[in-house]
PDB file of N, CA and C in Angstrom:
ATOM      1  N   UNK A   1     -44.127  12.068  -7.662  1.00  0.00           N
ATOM      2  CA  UNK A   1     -43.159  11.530  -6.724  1.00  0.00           C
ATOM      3  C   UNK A   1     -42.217  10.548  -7.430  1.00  0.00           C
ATOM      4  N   UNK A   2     -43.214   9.817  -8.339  1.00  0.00           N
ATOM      5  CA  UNK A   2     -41.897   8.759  -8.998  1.00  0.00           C
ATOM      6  C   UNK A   2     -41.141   9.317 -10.028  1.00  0.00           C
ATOM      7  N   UNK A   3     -41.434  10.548 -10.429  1.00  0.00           N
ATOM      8  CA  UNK A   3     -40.635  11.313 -10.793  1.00  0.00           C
ATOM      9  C   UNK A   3     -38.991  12.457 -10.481  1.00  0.00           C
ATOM     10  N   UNK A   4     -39.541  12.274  -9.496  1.00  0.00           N
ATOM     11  CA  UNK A   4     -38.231  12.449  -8.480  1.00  0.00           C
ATOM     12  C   UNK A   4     -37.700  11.649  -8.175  1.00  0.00           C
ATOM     13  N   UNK A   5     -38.099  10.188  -7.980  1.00  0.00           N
ATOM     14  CA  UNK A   5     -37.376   8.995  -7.620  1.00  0.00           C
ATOM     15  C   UNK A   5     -36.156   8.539  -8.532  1.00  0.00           C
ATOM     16  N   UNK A   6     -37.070   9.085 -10.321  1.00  0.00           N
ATOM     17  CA  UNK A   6     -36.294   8.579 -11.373  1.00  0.00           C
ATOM     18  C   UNK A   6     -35.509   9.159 -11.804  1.00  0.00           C
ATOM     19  N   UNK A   7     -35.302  10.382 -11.390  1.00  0.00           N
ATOM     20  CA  UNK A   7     -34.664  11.482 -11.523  1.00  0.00           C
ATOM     21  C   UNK A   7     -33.235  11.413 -10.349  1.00  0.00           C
ATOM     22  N   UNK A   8     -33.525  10.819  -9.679  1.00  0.00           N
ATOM     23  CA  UNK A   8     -32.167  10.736  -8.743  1.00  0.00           C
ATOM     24  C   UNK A   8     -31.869   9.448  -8.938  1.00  0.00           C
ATOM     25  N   UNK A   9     -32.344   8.429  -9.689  1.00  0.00           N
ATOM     26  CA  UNK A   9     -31.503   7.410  -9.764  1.00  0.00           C
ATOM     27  C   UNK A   9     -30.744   7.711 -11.173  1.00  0.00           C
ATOM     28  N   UNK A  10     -31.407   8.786 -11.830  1.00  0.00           N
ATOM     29  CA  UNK A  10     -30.551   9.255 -13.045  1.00  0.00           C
ATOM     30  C   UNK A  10     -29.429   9.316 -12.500  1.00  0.00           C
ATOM     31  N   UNK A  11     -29.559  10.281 -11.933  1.00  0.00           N
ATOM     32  CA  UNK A  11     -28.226  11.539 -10.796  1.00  0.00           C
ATOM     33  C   UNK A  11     -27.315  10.336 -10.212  1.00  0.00           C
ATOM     34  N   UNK A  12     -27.644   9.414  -9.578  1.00  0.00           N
ATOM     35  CA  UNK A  12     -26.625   8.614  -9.732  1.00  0.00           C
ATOM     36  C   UNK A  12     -25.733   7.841 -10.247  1.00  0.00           C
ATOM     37  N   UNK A  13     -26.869   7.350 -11.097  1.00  0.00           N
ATOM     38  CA  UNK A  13     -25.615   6.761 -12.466  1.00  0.00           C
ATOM     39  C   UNK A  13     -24.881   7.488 -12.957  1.00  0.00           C
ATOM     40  N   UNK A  14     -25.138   9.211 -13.255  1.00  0.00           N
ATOM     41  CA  UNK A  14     -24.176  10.067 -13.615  1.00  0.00           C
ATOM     42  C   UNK A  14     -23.002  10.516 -12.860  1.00  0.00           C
ATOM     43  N   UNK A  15     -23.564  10.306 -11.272  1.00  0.00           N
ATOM     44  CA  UNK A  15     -22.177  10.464 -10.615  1.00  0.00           C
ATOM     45  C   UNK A  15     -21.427   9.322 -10.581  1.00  0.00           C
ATOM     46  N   UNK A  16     -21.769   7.985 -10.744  1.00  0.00           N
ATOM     47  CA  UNK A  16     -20.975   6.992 -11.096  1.00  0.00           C
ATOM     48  C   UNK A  16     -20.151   6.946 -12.039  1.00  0.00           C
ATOM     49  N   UNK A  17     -20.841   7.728 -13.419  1.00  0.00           N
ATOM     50  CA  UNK A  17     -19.781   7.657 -14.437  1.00  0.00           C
ATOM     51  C   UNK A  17     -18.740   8.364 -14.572  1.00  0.00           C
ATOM     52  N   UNK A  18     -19.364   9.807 -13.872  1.00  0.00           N
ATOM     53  CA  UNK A  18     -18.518  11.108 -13.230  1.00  0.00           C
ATOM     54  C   UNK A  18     -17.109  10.023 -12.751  1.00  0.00           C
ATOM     55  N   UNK A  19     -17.456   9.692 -11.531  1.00  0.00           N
ATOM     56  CA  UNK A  19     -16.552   9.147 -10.679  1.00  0.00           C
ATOM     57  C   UNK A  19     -15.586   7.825 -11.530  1.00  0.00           C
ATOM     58  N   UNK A  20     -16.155   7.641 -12.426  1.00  0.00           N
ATOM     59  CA  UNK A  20     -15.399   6.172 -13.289  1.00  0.00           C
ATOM     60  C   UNK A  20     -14.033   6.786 -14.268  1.00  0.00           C
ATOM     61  N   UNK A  21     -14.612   8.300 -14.467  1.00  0.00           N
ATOM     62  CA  UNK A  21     -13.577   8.933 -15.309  1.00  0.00           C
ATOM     63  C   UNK A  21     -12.486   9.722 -15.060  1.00  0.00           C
ATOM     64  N   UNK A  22     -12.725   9.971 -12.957  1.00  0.00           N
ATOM     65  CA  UNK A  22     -11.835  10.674 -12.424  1.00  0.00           C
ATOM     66  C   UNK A  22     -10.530   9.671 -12.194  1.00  0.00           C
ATOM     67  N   UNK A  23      -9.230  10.186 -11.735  1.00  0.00           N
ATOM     68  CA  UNK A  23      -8.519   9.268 -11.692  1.00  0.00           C
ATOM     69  C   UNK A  23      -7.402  10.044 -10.731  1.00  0.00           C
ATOM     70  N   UNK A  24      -7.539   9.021  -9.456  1.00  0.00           N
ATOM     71  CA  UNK A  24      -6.809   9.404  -8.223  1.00  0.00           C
ATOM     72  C   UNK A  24      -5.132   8.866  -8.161  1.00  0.00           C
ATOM     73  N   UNK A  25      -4.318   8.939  -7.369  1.00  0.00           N
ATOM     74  CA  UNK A  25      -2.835   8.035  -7.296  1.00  0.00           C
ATOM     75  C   UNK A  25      -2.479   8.797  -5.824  1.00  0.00           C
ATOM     76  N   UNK A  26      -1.835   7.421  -5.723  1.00  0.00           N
ATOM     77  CA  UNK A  26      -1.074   7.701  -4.465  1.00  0.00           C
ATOM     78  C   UNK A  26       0.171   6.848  -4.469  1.00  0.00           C
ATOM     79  N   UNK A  27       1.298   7.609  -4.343  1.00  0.00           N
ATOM     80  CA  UNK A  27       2.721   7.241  -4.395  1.00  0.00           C
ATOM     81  C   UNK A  27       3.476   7.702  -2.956  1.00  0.00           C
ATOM     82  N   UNK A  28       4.745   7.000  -2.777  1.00  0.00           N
ATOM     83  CA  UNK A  28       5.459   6.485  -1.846  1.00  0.00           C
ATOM     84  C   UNK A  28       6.972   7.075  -2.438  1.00  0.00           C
ATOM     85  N   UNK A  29       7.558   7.028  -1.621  1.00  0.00           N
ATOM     86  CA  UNK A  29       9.009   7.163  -2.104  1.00  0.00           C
ATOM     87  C   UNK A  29       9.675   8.141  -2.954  1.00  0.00           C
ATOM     88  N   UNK A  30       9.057   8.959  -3.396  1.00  0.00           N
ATOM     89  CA  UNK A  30       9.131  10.471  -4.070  1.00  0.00           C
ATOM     90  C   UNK A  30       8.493   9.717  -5.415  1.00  0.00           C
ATOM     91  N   UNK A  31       7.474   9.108  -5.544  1.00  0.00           N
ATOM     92  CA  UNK A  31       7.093   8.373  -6.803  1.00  0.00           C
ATOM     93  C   UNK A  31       7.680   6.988  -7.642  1.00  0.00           C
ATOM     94  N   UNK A  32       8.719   6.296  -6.157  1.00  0.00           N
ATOM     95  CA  UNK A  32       8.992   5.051  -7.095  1.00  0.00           C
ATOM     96  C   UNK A  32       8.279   3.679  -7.084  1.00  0.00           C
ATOM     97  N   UNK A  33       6.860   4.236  -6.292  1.00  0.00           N
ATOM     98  CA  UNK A  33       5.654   3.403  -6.278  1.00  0.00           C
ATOM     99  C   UNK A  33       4.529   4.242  -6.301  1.00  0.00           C
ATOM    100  N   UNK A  34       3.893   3.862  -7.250  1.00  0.00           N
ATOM    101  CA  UNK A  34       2.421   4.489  -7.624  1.00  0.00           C
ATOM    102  C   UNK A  34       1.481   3.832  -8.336  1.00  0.00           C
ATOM    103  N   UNK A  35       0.449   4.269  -7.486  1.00  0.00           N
ATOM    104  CA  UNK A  35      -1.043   3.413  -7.238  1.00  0.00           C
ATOM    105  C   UNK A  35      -2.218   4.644  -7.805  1.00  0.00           C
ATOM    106  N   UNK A  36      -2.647   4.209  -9.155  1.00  0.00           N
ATOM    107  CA  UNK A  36      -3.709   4.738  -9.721  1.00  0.00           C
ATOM    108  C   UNK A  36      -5.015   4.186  -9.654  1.00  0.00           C
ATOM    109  N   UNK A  37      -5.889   5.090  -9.519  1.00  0.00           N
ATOM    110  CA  UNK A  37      -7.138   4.322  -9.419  1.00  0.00           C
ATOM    111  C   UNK A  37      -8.325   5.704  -9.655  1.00  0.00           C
ATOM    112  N   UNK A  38      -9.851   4.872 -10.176  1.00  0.00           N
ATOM    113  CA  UNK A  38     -11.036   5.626 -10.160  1.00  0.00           C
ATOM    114  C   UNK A  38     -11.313   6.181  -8.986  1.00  0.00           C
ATOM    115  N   UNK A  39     -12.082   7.051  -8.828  1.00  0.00           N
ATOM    116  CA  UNK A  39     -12.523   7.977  -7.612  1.00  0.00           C
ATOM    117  C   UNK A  39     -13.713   6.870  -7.397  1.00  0.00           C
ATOM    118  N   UNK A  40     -13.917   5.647  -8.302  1.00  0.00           N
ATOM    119  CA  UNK A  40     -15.108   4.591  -7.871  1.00  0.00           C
ATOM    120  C   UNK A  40     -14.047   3.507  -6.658  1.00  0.00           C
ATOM    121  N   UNK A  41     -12.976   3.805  -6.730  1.00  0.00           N
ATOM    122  CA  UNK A  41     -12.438   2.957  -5.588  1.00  0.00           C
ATOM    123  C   UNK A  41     -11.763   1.694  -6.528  1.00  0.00           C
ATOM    124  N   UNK A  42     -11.607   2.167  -7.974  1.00  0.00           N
ATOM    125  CA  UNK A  42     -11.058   0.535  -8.802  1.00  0.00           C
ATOM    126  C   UNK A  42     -10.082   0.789  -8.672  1.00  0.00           C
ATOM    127  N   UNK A  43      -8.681   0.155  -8.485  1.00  0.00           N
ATOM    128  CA  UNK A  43      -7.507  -0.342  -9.159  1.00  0.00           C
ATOM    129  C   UNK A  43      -7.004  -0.130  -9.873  1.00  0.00           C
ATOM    130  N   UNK A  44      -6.670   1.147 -10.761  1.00  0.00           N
ATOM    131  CA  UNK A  44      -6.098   0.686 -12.416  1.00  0.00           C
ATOM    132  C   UNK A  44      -4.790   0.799 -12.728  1.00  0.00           C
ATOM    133  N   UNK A  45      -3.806   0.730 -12.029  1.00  0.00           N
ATOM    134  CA  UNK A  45      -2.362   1.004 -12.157  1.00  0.00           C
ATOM    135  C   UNK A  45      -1.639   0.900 -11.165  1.00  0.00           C
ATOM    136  N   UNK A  46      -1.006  -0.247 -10.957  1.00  0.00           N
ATOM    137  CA  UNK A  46       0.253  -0.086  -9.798  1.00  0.00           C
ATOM    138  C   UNK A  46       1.826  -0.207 -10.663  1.00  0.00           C
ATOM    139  N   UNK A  47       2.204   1.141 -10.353  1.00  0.00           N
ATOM    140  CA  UNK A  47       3.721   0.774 -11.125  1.00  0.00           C
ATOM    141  C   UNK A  47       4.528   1.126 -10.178  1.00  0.00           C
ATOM    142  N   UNK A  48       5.646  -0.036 -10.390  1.00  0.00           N
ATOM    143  CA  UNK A  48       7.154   0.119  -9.416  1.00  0.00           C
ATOM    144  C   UNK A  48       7.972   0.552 -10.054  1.00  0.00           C
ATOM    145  N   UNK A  49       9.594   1.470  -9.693  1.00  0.00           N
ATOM    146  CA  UNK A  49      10.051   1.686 -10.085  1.00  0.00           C
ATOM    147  C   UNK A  49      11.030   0.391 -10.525  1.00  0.00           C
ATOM    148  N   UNK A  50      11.973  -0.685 -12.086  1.00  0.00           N
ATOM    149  CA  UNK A  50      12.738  -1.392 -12.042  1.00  0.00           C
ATOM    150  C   UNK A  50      13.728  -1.334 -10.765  1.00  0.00           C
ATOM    151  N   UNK A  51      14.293  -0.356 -10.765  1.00  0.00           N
ATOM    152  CA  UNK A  51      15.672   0.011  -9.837  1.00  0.00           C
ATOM    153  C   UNK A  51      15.393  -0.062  -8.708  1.00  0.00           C
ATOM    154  N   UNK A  52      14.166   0.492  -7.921  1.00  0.00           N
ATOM    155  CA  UNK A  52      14.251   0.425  -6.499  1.00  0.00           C
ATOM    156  C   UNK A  52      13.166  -1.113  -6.339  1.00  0.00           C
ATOM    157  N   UNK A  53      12.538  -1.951  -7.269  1.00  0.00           N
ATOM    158  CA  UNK A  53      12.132  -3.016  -6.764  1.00  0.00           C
ATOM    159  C   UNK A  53      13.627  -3.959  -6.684  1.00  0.00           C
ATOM    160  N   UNK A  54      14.070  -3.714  -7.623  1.00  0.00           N
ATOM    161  CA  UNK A  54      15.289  -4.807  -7.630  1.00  0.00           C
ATOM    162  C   UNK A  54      16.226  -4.819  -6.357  1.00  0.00           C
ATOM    163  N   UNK A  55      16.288  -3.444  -5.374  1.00  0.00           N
ATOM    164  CA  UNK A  55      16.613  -3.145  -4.380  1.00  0.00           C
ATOM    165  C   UNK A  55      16.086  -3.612  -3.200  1.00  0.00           C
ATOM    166  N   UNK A  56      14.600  -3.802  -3.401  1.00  0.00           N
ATOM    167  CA  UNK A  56      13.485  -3.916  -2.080  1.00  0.00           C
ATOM    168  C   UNK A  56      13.320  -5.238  -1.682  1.00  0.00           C
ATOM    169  N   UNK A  57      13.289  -5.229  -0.636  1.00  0.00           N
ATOM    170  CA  UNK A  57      12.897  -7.194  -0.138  1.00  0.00           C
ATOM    171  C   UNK A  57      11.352  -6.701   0.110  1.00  0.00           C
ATOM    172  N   UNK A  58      11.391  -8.150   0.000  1.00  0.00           N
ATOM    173  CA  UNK A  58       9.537  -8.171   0.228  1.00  0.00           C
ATOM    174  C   UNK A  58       8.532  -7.364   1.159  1.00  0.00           C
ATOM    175  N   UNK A  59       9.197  -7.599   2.342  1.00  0.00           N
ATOM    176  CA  UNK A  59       8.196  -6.979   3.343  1.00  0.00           C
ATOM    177  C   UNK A  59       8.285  -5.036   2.933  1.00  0.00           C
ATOM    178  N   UNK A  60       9.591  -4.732   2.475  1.00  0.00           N
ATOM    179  CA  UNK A  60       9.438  -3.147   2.392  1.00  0.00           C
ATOM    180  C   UNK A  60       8.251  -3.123   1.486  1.00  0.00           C
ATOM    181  N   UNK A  61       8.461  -3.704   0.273  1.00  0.00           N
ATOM    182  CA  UNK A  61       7.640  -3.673  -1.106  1.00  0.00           C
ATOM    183  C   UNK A  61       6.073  -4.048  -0.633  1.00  0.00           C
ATOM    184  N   UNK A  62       5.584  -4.891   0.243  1.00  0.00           N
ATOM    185  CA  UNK A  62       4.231  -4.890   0.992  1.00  0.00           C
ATOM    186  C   UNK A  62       4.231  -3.850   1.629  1.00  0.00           C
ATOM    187  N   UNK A  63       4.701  -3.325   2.641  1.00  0.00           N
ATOM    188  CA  UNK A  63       3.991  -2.221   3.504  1.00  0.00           C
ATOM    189  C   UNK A  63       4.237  -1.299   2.458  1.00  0.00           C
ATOM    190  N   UNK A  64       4.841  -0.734   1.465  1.00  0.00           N
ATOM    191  CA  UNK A  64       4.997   0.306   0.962  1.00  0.00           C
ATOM    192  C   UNK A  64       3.788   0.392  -0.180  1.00  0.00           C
ATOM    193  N   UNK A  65       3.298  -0.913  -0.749  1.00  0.00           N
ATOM    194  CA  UNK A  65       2.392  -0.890  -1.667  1.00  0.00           C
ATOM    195  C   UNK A  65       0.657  -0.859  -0.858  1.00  0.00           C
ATOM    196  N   UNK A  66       1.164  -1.088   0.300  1.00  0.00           N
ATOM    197  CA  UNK A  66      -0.157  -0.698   1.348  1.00  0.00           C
ATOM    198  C   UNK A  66      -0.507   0.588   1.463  1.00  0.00           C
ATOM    199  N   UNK A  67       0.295   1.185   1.614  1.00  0.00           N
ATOM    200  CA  UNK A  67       0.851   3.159   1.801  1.00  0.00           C
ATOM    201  C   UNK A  67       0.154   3.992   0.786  1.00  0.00           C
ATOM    202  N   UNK A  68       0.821   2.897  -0.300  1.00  0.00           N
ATOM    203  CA  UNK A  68       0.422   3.450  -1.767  1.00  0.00           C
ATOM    204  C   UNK A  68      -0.950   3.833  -1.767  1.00  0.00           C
ATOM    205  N   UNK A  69      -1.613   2.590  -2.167  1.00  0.00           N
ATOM    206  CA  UNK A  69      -2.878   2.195  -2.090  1.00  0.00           C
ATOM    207  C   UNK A  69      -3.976   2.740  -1.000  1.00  0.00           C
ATOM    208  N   UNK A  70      -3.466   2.916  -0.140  1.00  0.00           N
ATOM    209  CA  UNK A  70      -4.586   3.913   0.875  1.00  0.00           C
ATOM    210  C   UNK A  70      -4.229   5.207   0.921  1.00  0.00           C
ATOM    211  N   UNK A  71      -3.654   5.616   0.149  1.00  0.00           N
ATOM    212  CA  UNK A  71      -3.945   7.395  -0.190  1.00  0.00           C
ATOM    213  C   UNK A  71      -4.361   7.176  -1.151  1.00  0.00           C
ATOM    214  N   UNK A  72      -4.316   6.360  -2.423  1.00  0.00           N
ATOM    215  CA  UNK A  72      -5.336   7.177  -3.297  1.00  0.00           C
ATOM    216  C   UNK A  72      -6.501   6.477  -3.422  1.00  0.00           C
ATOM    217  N   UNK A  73      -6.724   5.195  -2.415  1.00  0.00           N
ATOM    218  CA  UNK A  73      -8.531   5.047  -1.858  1.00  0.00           C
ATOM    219  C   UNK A  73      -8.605   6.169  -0.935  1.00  0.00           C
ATOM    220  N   UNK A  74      -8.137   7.005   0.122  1.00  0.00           N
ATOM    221  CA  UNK A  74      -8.385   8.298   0.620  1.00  0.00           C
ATOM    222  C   UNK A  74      -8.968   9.244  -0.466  1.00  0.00           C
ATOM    223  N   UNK A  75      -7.812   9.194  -1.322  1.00  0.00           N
ATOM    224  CA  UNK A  75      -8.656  10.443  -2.438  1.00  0.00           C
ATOM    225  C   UNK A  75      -9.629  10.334  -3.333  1.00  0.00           C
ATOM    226  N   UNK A  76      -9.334   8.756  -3.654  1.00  0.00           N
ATOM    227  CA  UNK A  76     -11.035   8.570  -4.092  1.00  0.00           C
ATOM    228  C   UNK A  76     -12.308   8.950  -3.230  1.00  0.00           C
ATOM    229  N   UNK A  77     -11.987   8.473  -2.014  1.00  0.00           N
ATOM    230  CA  UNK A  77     -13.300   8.359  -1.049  1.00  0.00           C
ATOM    231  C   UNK A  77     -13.908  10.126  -1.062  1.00  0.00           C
ATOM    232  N   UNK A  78     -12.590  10.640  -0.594  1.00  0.00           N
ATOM    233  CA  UNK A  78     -12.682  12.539  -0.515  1.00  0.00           C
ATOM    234  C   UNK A  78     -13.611  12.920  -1.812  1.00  0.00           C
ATOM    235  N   UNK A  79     -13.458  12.543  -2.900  1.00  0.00           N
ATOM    236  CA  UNK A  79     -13.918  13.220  -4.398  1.00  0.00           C
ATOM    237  C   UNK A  79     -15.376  12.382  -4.064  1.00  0.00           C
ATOM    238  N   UNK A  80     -15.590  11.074  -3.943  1.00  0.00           N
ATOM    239  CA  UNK A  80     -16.831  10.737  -3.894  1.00  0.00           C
ATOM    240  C   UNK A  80     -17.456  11.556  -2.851  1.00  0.00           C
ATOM    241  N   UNK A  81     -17.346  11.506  -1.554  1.00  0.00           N
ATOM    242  CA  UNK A  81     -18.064  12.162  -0.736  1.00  0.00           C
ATOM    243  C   UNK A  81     -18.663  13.627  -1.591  1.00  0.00           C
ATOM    244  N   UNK A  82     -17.589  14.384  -1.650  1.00  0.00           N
ATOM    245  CA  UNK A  82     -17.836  15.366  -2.319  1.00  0.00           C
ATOM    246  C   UNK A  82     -18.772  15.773  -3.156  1.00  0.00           C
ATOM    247  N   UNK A  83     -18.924  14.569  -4.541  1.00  0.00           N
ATOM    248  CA  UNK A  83     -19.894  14.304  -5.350  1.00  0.00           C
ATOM    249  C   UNK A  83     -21.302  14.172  -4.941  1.00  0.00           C
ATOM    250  N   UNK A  84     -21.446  13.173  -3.832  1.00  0.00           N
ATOM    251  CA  UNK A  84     -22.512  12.666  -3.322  1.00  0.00           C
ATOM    252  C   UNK A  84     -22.920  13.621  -2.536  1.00  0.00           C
ATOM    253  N   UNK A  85     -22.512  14.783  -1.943  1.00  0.00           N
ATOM    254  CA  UNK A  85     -23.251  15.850  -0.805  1.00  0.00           C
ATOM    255  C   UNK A  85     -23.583  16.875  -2.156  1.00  0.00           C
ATOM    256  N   UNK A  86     -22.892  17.433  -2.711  1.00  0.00           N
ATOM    257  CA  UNK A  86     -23.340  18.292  -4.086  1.00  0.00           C
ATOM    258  C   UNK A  86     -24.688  17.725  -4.810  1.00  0.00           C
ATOM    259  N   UNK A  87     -24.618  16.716  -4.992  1.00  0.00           N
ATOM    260  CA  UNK A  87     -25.909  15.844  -5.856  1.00  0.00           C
ATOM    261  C   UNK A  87     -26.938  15.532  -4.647  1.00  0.00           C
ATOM    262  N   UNK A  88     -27.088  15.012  -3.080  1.00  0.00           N
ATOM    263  CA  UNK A  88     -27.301  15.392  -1.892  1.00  0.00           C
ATOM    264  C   UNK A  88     -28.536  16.582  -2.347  1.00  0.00           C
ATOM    265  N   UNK A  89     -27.456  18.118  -2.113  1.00  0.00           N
ATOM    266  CA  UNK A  89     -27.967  19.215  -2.194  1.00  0.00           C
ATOM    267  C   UNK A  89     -28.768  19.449  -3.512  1.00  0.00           C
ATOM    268  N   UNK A  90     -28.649  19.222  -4.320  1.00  0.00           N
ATOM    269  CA  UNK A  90     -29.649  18.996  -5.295  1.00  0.00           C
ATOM    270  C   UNK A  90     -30.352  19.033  -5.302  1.00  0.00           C
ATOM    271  N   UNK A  91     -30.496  17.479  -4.982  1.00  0.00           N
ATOM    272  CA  UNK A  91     -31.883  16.335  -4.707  1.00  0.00           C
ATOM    273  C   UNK A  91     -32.728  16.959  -3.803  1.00  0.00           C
ATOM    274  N   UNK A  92     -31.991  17.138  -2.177  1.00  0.00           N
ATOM    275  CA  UNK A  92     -32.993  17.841  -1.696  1.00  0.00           C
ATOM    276  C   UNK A  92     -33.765  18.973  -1.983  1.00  0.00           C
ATOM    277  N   UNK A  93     -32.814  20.473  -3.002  1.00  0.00           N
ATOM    278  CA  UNK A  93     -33.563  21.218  -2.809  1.00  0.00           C
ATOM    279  C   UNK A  93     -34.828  20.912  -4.237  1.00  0.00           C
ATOM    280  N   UNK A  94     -34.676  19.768  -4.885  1.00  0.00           N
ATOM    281  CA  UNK A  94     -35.691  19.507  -5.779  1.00  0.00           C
ATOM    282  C   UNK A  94     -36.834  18.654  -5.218  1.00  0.00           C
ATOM    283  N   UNK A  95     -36.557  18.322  -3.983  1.00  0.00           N
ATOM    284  CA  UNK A  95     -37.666  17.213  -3.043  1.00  0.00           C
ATOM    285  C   UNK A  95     -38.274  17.941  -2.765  1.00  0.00           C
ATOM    286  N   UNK A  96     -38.104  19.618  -2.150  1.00  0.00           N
ATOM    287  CA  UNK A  96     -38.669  20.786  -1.711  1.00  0.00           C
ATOM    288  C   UNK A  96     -39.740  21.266  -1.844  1.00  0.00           C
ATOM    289  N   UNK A  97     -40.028  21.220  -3.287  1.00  0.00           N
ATOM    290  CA  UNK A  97     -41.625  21.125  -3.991  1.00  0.00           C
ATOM    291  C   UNK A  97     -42.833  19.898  -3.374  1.00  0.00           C
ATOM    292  N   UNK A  98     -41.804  18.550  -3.805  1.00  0.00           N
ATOM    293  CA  UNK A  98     -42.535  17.788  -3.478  1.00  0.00           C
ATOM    294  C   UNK A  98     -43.375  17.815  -2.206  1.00  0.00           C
ATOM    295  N   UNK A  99     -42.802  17.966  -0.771  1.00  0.00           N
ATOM    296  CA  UNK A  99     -43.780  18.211   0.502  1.00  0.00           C
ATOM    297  C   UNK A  99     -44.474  19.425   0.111  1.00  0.00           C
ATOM    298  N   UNK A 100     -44.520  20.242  -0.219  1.00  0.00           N
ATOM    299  CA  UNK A 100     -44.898  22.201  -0.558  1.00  0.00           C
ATOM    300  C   UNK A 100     -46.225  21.445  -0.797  1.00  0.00           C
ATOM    301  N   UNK A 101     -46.535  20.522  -1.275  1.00  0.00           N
ATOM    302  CA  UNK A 101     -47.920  20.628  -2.565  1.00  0.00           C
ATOM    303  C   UNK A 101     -48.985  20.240  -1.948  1.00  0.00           C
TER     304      UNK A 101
END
């Protein structure tokens, strides 16, 4: 049994790292704001375009970097789920044995 235990906490750290190396974005404006990030939900890139920030007053440039930012935590979340029901199905059908015995 604690063999299966250790075995899916493997499986998770691997989908963690899985997920650390994917890399989601979500942009606004035909791309003159874009928001990169891990499918772990990190942060790693917000770039504005020079020309249309120098254009934007504040409040556009907030709601628009809000916009940004929750589509590609959407597409992170989508790829994790994803990960986690696949590895899910796994796990369970390797638990399968375990009650059998």
């Amino acid at each position: 049994m604690f063999d299966k235990l250790f075995e899916a906490q493997q499986k998770a750290e691997e989908i963690k790292k899985r997920l650390d190396s994917i890399s989601v974005s979500g942009e606004v404006e035909g791309g003159l704001i874009r928001v990169t990030a891990t499918a772990n939900k990190e942060i790693k890139e917000v770039i504005i375009d020079p020309v249309f920030l120098s254009n934007a007053d504040k409040e556009e440039l907030e709601e628009l970097l809000v916009v940004a930012l929750n589509k590609a935590l959407v597409q992170a979340e989508n790829i994790s789920q994803a990960e986690m029901q696949a590895a899910s199905k796994d796990m369970l059908g390797g638990l399968g044995g375990l009650f059998n015995k």
